[in-house]
N, C-alpha and C. Protein backbone atom coordinates (compact mmCIF):
# COMPACT_ATOMS: atom_id res chain seq x y z
N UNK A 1 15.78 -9.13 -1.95
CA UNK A 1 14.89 -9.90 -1.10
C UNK A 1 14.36 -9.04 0.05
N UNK A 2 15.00 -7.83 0.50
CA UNK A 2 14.71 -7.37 1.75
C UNK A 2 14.04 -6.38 0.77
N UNK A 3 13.98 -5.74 -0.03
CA UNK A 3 12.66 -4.72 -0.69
C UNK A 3 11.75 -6.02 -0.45
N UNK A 4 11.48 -6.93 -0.90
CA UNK A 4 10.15 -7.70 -0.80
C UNK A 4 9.20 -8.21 0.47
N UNK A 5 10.68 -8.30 1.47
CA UNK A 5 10.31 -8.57 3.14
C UNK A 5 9.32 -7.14 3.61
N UNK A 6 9.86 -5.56 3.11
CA UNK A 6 9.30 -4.53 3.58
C UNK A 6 8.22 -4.38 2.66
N UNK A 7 8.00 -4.91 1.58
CA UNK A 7 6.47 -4.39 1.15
C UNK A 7 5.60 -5.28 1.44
N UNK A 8 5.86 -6.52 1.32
CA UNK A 8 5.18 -8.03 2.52
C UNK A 8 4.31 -7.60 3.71
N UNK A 9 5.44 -6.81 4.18
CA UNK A 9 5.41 -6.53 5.88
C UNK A 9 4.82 -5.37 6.01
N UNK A 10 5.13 -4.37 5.29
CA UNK A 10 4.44 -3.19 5.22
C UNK A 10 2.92 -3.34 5.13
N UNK A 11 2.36 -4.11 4.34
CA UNK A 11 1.19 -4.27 3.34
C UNK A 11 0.32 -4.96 4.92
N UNK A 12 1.01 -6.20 5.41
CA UNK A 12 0.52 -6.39 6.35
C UNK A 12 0.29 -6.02 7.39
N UNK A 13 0.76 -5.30 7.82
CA UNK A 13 1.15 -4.00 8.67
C UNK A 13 -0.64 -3.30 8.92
N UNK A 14 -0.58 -2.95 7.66
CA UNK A 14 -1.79 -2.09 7.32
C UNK A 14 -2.59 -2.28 7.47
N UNK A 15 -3.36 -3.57 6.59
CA UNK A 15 -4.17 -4.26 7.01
C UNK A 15 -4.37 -4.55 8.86
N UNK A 16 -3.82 -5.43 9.14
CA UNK A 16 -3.98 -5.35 10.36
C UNK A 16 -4.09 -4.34 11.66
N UNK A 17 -3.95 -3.01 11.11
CA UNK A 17 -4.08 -1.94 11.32
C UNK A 17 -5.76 -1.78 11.27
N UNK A 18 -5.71 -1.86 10.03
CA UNK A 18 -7.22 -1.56 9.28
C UNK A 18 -8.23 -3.15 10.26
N UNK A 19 -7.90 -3.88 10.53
CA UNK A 19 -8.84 -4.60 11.10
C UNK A 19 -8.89 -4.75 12.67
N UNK A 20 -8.08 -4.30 12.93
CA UNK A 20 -8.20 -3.48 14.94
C UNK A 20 -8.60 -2.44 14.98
N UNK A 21 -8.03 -1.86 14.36
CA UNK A 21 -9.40 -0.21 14.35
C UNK A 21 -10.61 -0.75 13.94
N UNK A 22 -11.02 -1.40 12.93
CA UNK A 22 -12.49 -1.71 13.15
C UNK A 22 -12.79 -2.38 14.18
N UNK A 23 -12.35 -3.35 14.54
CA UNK A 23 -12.45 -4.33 15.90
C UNK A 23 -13.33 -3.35 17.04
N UNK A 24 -12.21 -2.46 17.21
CA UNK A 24 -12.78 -1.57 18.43
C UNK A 24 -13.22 -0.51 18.13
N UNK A 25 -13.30 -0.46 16.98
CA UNK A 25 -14.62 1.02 16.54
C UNK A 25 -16.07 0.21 16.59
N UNK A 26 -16.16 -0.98 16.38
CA UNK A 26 -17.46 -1.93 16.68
C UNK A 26 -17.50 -2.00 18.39
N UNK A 27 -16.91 -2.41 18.73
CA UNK A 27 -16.87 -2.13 20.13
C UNK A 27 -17.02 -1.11 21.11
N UNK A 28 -16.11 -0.15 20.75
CA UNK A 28 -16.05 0.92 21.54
C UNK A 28 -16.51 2.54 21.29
N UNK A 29 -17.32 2.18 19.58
CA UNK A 29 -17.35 3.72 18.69
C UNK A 29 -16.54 4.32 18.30
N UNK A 30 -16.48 5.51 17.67
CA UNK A 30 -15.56 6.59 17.42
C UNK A 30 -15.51 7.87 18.17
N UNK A 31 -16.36 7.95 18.75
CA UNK A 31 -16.42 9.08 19.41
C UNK A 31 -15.20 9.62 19.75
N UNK A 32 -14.15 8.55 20.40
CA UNK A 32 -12.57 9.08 21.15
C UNK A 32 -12.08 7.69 20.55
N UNK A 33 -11.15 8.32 19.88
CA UNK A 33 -9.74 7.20 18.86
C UNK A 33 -9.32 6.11 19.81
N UNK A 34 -10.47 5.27 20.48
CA UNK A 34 -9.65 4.17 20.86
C UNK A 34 -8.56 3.41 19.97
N UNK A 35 -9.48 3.00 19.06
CA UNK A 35 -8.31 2.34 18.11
C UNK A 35 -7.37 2.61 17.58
N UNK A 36 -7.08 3.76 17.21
CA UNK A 36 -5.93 4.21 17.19
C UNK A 36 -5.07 4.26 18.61
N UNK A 37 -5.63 4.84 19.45
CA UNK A 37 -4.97 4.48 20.74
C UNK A 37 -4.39 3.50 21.01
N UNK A 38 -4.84 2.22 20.59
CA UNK A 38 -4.56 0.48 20.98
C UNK A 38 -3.33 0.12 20.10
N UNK A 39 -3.33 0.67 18.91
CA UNK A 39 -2.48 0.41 17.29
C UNK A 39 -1.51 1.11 18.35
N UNK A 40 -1.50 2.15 18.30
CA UNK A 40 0.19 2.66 18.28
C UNK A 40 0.57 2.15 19.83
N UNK A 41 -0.12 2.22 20.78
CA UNK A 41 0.15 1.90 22.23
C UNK A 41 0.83 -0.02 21.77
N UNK A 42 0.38 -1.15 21.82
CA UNK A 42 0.42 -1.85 21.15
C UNK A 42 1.80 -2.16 20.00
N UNK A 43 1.95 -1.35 19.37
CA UNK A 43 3.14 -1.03 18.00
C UNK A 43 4.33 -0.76 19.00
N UNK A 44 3.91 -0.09 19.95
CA UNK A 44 5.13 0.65 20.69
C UNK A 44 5.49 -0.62 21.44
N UNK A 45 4.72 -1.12 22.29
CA UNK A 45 5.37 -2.50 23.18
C UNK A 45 6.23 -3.32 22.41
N UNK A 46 5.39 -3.87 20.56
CA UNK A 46 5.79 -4.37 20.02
C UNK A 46 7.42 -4.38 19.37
N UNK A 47 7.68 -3.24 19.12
CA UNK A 47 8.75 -2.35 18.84
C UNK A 47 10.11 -2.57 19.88
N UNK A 48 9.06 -2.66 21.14
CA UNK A 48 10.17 -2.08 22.21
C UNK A 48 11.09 -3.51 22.49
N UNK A 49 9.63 -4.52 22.16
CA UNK A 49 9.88 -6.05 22.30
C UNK A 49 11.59 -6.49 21.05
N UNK A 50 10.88 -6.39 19.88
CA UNK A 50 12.25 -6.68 18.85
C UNK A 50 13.64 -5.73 19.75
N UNK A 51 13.26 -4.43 19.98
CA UNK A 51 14.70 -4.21 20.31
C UNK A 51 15.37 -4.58 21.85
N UNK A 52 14.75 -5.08 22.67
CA UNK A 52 15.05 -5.77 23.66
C UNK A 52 15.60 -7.12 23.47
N UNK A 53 15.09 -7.73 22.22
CA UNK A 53 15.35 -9.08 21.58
C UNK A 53 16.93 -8.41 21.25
N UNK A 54 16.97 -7.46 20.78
CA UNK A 54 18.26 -7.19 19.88
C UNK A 54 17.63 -7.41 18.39
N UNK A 55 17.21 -7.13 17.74
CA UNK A 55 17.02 -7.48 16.43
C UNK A 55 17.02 -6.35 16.10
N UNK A 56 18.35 -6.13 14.61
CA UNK A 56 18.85 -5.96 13.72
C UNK A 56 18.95 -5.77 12.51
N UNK A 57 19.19 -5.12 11.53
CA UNK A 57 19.61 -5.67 10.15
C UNK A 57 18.45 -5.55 9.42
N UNK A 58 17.99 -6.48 8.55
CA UNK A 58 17.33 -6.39 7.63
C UNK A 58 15.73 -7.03 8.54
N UNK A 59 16.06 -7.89 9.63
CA UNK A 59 14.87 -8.58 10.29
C UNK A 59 14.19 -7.24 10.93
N UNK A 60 14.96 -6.09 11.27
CA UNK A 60 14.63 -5.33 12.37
C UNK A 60 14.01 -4.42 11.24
N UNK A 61 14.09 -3.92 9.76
CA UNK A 61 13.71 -3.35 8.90
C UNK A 61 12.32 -3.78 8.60
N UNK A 62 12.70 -5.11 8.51
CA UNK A 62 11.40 -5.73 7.78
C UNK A 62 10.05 -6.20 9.16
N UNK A 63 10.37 -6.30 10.30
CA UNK A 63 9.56 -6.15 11.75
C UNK A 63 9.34 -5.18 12.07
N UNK A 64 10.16 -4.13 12.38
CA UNK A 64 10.22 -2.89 12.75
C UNK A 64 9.71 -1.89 11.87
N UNK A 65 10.52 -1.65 11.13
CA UNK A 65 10.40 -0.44 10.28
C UNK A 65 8.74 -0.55 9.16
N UNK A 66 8.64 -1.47 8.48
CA UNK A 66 7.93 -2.41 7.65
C UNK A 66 6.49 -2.41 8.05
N UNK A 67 6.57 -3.88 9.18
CA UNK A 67 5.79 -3.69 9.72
C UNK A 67 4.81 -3.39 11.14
N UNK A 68 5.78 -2.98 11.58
CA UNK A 68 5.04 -2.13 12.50
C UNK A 68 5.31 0.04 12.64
N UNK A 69 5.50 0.06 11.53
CA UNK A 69 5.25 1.54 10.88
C UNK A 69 4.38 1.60 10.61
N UNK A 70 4.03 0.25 9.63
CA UNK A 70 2.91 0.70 8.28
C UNK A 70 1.58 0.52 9.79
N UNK A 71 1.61 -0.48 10.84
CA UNK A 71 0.22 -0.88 12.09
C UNK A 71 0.19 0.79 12.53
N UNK A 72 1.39 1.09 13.13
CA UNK A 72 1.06 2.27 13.84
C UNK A 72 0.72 4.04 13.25
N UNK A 73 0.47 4.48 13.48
CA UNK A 73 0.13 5.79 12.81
C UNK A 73 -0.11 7.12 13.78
N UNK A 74 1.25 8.20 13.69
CA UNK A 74 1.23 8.82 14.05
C UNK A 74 0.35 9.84 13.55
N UNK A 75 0.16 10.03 12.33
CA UNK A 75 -0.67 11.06 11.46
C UNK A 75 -2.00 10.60 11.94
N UNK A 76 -2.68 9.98 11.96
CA UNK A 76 -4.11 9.75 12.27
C UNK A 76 -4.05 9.71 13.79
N UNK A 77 -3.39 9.42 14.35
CA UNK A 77 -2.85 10.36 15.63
C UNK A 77 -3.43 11.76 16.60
N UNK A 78 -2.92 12.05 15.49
CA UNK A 78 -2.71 13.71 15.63
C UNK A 78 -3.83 14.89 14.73
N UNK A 79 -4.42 13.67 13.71
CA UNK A 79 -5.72 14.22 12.96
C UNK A 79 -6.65 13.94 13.63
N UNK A 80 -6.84 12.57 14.84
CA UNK A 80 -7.92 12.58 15.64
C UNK A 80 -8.06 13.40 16.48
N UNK A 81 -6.68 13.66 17.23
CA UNK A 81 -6.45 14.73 18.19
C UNK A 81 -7.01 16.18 17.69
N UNK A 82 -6.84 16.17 16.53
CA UNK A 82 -7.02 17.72 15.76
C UNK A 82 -8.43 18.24 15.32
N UNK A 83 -9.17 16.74 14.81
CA UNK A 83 -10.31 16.66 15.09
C UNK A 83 -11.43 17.00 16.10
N UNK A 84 -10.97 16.39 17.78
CA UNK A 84 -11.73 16.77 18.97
C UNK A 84 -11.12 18.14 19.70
N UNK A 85 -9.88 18.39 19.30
CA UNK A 85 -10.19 20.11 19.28
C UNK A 85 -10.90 20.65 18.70
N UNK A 86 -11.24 20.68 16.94
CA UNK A 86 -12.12 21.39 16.18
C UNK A 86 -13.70 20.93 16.81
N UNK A 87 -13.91 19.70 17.36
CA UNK A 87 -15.34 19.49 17.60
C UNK A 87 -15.42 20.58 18.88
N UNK A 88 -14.89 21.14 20.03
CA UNK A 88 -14.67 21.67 20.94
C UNK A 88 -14.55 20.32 22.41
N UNK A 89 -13.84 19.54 22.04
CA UNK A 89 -14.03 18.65 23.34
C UNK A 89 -12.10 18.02 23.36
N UNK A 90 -11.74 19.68 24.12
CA UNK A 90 -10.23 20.18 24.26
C UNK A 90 -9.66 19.46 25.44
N UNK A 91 -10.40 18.59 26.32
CA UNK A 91 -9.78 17.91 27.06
C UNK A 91 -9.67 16.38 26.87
N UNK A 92 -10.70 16.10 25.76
CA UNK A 92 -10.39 14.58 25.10
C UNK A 92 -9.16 14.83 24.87
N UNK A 93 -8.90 16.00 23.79
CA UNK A 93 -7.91 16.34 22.78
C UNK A 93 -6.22 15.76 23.74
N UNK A 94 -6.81 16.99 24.55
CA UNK A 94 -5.19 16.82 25.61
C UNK A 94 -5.18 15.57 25.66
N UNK A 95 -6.09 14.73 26.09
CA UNK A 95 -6.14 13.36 27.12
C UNK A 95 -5.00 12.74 26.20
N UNK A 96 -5.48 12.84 24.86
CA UNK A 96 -5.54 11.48 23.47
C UNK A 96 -3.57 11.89 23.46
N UNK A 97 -3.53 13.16 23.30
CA UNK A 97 -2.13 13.16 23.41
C UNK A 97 -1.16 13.10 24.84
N UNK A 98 -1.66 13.19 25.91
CA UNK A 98 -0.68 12.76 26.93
C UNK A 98 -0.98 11.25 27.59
N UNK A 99 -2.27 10.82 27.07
CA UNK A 99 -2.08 9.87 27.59
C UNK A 99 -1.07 8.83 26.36
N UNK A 100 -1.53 9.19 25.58
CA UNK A 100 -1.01 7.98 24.16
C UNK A 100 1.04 8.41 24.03
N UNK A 101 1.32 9.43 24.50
CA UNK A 101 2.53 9.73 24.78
C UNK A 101 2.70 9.04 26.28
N UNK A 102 2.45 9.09 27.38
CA UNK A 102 2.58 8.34 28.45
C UNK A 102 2.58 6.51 28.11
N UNK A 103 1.53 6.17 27.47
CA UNK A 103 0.98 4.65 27.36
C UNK A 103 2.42 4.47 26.92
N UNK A 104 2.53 5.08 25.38
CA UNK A 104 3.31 4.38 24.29
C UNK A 104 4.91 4.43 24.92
N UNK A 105 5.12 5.19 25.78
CA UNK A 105 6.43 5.14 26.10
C UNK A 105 6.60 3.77 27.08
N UNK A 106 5.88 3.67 28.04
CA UNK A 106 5.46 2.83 29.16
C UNK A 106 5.22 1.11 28.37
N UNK A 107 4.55 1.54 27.39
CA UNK A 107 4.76 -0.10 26.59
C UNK A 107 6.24 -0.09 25.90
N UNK A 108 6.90 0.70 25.19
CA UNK A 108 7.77 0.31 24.83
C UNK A 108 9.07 0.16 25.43
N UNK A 109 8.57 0.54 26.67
CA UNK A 109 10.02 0.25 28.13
C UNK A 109 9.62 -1.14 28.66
N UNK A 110 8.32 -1.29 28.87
CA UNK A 110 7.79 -2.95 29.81
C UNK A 110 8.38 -3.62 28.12
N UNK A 111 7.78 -3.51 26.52
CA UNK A 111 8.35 -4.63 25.65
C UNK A 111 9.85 -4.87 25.51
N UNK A 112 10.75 -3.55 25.46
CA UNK A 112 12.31 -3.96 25.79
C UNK A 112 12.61 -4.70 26.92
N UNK A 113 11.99 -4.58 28.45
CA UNK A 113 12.39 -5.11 28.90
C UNK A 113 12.26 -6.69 29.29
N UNK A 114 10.85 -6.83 28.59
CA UNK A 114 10.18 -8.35 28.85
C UNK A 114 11.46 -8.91 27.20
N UNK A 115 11.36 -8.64 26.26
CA UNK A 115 12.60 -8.89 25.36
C UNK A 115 13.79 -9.03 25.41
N UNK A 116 14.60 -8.35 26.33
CA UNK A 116 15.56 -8.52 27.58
C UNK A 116 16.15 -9.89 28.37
N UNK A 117 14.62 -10.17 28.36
CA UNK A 117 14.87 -11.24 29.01
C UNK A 117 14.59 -12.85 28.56
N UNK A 118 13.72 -12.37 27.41
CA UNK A 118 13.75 -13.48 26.33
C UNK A 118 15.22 -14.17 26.21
């Protein structure tokens, strides 16, 4: 039953991935990976939230691991990042990685702790 919770969750994961990045690629362009920015910044609060809850086990596999692995994406990440170096615009580049390392840590300390207190 818990293989079926993680491909469920996974699958949805993705999708919903796939329809916030468009969200704010209509919105905001591509020029600089907002949407990706939002997914993993976002994934991380989310994340930080279940383990502040305490969740565990097969729930924390199938929330956690499942689906909010399959939302967030470090590889497209780091290919956007890799991208606006190769375009020559080396201080997006930096930005995308210290800020999205700053955000994502900062959401997933405010979601443990607002979970905390759940």
């Amino acid at each position: 039953m818990a293989w079926i919770g993680v491909a469920l969750a996974g699958g949805l994961g993705a999708v919903l991935r796939f329809v916030v990045d468009g969200w704010i690629a209509r919105r905001f362009g591509r020029e600089l990976p907002f949407g990706t920015f939002t997914i993993n910044v976002s994934g991380a609060f989310l994340l930080g939230l279940l383990d502040g809850l305490a969740l565990t086990g097969t729930a924390m596999a199938v929330a956690g691991t499942a689906a909010l692995g399959a939302y967030t994406t470090f590889s497209t990440w780091m290919f956007e990042t890799q991208r606006l170096a190769e375009d020559g615009e080396f201080s997006a580049a930096a930005t995308n990685v210290v800020a999205g390392i700053i955000a994502g840590f900062l959401a997933v300390l405010l979601g443990h702790s607002i979970g905390r207190q759940l």
